[in-house]
Protein backbone atom coordinates (compact mmCIF):
# COMPACT_ATOMS: atom_id res chain seq x y z
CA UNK A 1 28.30 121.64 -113.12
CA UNK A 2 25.63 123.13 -110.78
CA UNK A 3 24.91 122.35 -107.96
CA UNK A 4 21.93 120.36 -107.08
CA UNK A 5 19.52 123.07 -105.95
CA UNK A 6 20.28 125.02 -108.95
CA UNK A 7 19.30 122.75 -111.48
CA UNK A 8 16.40 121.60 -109.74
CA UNK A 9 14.55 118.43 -110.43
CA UNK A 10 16.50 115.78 -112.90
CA UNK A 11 18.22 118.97 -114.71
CA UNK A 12 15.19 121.27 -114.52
CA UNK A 13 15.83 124.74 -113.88
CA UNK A 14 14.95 125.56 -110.17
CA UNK A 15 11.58 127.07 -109.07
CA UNK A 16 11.88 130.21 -109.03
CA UNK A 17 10.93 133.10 -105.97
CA UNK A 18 7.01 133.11 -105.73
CA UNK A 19 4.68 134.66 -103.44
CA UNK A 20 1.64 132.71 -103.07
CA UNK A 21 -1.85 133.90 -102.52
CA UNK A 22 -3.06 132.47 -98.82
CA UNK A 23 -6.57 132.70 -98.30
CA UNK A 24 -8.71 131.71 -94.54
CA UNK A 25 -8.74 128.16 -96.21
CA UNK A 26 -11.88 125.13 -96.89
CA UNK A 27 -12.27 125.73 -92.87
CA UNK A 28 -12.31 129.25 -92.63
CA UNK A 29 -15.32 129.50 -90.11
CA UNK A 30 -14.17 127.15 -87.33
CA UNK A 31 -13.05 123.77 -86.75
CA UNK A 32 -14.61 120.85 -84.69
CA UNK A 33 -13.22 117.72 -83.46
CA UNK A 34 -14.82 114.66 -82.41
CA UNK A 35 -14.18 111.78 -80.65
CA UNK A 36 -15.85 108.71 -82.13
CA UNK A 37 -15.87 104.68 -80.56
CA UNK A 38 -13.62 102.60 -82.70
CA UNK A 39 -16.63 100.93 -84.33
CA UNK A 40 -19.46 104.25 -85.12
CA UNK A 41 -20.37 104.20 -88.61
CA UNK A 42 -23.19 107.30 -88.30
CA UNK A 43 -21.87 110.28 -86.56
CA UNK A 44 -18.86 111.14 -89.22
CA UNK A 45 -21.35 111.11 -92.43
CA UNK A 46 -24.03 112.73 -90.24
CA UNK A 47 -21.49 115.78 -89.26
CA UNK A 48 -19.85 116.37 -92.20
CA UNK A 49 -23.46 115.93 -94.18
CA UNK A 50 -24.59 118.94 -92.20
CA UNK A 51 -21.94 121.03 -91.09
CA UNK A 52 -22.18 124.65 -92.72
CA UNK A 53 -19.88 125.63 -95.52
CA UNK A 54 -16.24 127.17 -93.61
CA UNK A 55 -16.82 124.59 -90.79
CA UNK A 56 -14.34 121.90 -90.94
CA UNK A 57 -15.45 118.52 -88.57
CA UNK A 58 -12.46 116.26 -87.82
CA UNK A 59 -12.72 112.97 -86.48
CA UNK A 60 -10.19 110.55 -84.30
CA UNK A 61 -11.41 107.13 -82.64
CA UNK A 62 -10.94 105.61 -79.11
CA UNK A 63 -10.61 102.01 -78.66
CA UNK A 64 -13.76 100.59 -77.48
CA UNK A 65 -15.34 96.50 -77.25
CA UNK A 66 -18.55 96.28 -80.03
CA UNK A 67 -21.03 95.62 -77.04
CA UNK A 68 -22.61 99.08 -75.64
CA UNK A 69 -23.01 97.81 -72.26
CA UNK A 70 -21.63 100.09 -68.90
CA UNK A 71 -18.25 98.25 -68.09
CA UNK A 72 -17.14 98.56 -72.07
CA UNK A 73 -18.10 102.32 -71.64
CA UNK A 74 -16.40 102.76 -68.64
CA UNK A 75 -13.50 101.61 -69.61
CA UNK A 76 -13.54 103.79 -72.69
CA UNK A 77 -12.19 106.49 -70.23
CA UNK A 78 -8.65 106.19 -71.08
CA UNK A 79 -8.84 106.55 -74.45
CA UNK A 80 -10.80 109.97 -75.21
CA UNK A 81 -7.37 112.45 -74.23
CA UNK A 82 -5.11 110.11 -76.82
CA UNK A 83 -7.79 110.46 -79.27
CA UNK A 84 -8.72 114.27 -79.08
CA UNK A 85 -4.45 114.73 -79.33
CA UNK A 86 -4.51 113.16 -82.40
CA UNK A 87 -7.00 115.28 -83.93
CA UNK A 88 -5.00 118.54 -85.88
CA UNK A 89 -2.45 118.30 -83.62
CA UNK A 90 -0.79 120.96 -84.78
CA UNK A 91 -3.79 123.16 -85.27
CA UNK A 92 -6.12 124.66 -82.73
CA UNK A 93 -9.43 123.72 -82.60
CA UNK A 94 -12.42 125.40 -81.61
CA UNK A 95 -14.30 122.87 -80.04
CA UNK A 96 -14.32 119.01 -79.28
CA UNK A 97 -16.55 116.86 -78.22
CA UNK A 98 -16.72 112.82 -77.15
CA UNK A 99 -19.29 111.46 -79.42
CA UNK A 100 -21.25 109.33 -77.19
CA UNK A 101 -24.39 110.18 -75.62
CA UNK A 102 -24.41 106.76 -73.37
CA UNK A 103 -20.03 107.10 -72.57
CA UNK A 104 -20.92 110.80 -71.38
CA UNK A 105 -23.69 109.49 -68.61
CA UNK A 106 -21.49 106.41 -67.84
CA UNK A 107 -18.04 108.04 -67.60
CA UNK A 108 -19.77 111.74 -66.42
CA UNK A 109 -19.56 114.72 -67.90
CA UNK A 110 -16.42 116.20 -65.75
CA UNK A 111 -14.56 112.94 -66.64
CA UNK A 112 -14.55 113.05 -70.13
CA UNK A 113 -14.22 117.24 -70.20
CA UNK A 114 -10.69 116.53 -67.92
CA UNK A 115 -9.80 114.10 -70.78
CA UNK A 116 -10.93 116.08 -73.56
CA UNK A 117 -8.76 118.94 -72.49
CA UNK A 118 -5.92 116.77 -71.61
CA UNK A 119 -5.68 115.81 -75.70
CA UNK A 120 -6.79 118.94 -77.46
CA UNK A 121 -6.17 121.82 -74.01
CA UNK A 122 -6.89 125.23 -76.68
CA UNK A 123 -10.58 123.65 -77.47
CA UNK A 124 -14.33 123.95 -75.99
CA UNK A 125 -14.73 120.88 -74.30
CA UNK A 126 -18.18 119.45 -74.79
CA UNK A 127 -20.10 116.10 -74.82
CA UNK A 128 -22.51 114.70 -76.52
CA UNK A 129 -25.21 114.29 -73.92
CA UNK A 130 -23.85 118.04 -72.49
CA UNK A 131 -25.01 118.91 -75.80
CA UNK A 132 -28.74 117.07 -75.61
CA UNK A 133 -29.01 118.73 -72.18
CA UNK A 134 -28.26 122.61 -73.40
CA UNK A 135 -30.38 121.81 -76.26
CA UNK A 136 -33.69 120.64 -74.15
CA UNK A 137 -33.34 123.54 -71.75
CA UNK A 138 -32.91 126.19 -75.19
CA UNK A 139 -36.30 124.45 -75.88
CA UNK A 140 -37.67 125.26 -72.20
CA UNK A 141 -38.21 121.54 -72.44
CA UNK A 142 -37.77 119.53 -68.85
CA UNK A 143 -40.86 117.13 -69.20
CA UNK A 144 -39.35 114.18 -71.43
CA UNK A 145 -40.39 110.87 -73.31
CA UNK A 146 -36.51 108.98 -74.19
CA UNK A 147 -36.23 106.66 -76.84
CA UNK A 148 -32.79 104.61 -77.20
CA UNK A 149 -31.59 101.52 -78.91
CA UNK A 150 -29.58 100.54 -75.22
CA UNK A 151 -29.91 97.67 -72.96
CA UNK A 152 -32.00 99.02 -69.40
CA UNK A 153 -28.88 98.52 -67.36
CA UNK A 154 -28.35 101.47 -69.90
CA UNK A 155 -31.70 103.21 -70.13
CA UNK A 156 -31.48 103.27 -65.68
CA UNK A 157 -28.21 105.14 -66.00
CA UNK A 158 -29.33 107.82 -68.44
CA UNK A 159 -32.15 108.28 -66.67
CA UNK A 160 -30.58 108.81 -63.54
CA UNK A 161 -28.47 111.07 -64.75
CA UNK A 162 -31.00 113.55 -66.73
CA UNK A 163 -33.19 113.26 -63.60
CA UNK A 164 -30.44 114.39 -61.34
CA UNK A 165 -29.87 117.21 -63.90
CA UNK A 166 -33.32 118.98 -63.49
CA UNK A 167 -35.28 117.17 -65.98
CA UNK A 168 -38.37 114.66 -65.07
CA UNK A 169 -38.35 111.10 -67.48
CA UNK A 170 -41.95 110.56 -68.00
CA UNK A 171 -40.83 107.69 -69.83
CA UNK A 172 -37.44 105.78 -71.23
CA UNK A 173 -37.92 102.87 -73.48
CA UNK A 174 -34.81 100.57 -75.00
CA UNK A 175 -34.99 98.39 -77.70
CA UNK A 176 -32.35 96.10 -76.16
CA UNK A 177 -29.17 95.86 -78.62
CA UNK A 178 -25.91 95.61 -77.93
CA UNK A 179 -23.93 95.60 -80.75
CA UNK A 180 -23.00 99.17 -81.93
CA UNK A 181 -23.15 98.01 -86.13
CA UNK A 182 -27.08 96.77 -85.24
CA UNK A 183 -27.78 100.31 -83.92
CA UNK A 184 -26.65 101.79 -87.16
CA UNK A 185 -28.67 99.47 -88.86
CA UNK A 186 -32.47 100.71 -87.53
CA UNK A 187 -34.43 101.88 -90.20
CA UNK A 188 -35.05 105.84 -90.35
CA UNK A 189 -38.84 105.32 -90.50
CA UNK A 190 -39.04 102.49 -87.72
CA UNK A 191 -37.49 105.41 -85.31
CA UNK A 192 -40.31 107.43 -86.50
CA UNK A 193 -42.66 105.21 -85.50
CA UNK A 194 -40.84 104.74 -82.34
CA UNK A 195 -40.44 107.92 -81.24
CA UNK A 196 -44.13 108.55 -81.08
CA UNK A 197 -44.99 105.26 -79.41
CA UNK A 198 -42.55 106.47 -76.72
CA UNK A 199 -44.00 110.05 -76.89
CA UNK A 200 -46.48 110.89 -73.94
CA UNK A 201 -49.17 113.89 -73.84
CA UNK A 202 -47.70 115.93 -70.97
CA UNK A 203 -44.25 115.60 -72.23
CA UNK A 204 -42.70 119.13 -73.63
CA UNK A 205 -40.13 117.36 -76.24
CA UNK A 206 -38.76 114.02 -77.82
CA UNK A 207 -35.57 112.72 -76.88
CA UNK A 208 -34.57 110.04 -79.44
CA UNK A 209 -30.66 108.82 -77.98
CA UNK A 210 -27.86 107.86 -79.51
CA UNK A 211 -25.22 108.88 -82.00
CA UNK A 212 -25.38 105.76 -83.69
CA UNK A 213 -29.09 105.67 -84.64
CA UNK A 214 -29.89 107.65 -87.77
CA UNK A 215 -32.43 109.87 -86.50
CA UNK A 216 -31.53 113.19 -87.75
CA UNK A 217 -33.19 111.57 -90.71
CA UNK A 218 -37.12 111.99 -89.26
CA UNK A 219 -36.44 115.20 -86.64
CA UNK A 220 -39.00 116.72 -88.66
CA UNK A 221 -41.41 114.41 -89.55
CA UNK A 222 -41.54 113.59 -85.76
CA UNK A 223 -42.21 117.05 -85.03
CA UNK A 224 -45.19 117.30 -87.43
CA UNK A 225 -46.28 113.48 -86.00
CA UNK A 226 -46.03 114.68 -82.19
CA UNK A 227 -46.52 118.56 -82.27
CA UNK A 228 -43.92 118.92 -80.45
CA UNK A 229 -39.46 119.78 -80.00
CA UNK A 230 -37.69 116.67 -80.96
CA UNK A 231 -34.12 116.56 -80.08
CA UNK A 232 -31.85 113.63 -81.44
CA UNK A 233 -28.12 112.97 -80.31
CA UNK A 234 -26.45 113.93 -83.69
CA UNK A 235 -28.78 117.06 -84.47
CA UNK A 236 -27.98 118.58 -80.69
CA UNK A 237 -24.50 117.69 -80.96
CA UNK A 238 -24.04 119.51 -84.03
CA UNK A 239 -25.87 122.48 -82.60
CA UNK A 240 -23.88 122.60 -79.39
CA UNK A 241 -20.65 122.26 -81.37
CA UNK A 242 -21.64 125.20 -83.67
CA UNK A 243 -22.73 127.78 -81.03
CA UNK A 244 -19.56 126.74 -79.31
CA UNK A 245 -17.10 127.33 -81.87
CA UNK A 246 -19.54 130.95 -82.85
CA UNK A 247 -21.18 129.85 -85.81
CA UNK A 248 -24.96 130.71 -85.60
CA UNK A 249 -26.53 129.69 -88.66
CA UNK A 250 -29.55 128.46 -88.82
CA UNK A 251 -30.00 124.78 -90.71
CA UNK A 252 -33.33 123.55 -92.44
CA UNK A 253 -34.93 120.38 -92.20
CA UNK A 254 -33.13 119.95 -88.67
CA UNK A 255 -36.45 121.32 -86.68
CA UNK A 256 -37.35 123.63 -83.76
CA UNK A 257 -33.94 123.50 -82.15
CA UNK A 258 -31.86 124.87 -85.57
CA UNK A 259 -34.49 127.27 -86.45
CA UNK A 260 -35.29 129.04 -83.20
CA UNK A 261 -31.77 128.82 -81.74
């Protein structure tokens, strides 16, 4: 009788010699990683909604308490280098980035890069508000009006920290939740109307923060309402990302910052 490899499956004949035909694969462009917080429901959807064709986006979550407060942030710390190794492990990525734009003010910037580069050391290491940052100065935008779903013990932080980064807060208003699944919940059009309550005249640009609000949704429409840049956590995290990892398309209905940079 033959042996087992010979006859192949159940009596089969054994596959024969082939050469397959390899191509760059789905994610030939480049491929980005993100860290999420155990409980975001916006950010995956929102990235892999928008990413350009060849880009893949790959997620991995780090433990974190449903209350958005500073010690649950804080202590999110540990978790961001486990969670970036467990994204393609065995695959280099081109960038990766902690998906938190209140964690990255609360934790700083170095912080989470060290940690970032601990789990994933061949990638970019970015963050979230890094990304909000390079995409208000490729705007020439330093005069600011902040809208965020945070608590104020929040809101002071973040504005601390942009203000000791060059830019001047005209204004940062909070519409004091908690609970990570509520922020998620806030209507698309009530952020429009939001974001140009919290608007002033002498600011140069919109910042509406947060990964968890969906406010990718009305970039544009708040553009058109306000006349002005409007940069949202999720749309200048996906930019940063991109330019990072050398993809420089240029995305519709995203406004000012994807078509002029």
């Amino acid at each position: 009788m033959a042996p087992d490899d010979a006859r192949g499956v159940r009596g089969w004949p054994a596959s024969r010699p082939r050469a397959p035909r390899f191509d760059g694969g789905r994610h030939h462009r480049a491929s980005i990683g993100f860290v999420l917080l155990a409980m975001e429901q916006t950010v995956e959807s929102e990235m892999a909604r928008h990413a350009p064709d060849g880009v893949g986006v790959h997620f991995a979550r780090a433990p974190m308490a449903n209350r958005v407060a500073v010690e649950t942030l804080a202590a999110m710390k540990a978790g961001i280098g486990e969670a970036a190794g467990r994204i393609l492990p065995d695959k280099r990525l081109d960038a990766v980035c902690y998906a938190c734009t209140s964690g990255g003010v609360v934790i700083g910037e170095e912080n989470v890069f060290a940690e970032l580069r601990r789990g994933a050391p061949g990638a970019k290491a970015t963050s979230l508000v890094t990304g909000v940052m390079r995409a208000l100065r490729a705007l020439g935008a330093a005069r600011i009006a902040v809208a965020t779903p945070y608590l104020d013990e929040v809101n002071r932080i973040e504005a601390d920290y942009l203000t000791r980064r060059g830019f001047e807060i005209l204004d940062i208003q909070g519409l004091n939740i908690a609970d990570d699944a509520d922020m998620a919940r806030v209507a698309p059009d009530y952020l429009l109307e939001f974001g140009a309550e919290v608007d002033r005249p002498e600011a140069e640009a919109v910042f509406i923060s947060c990964g968890a609000l969906r406010s990718m949704e009305i970039v544009e429409a708040l553009e058109a309402r306000t006349g002005k840049p409007v940069v949202t956590s999720n749309q200048a995290m996906l930019w940063d990302c991109l330019r990072l990892a050398g993809v420089d398309d240029r995305l519709d209905g995203l406004g000012r910052l994807f078509r002029e940079h």
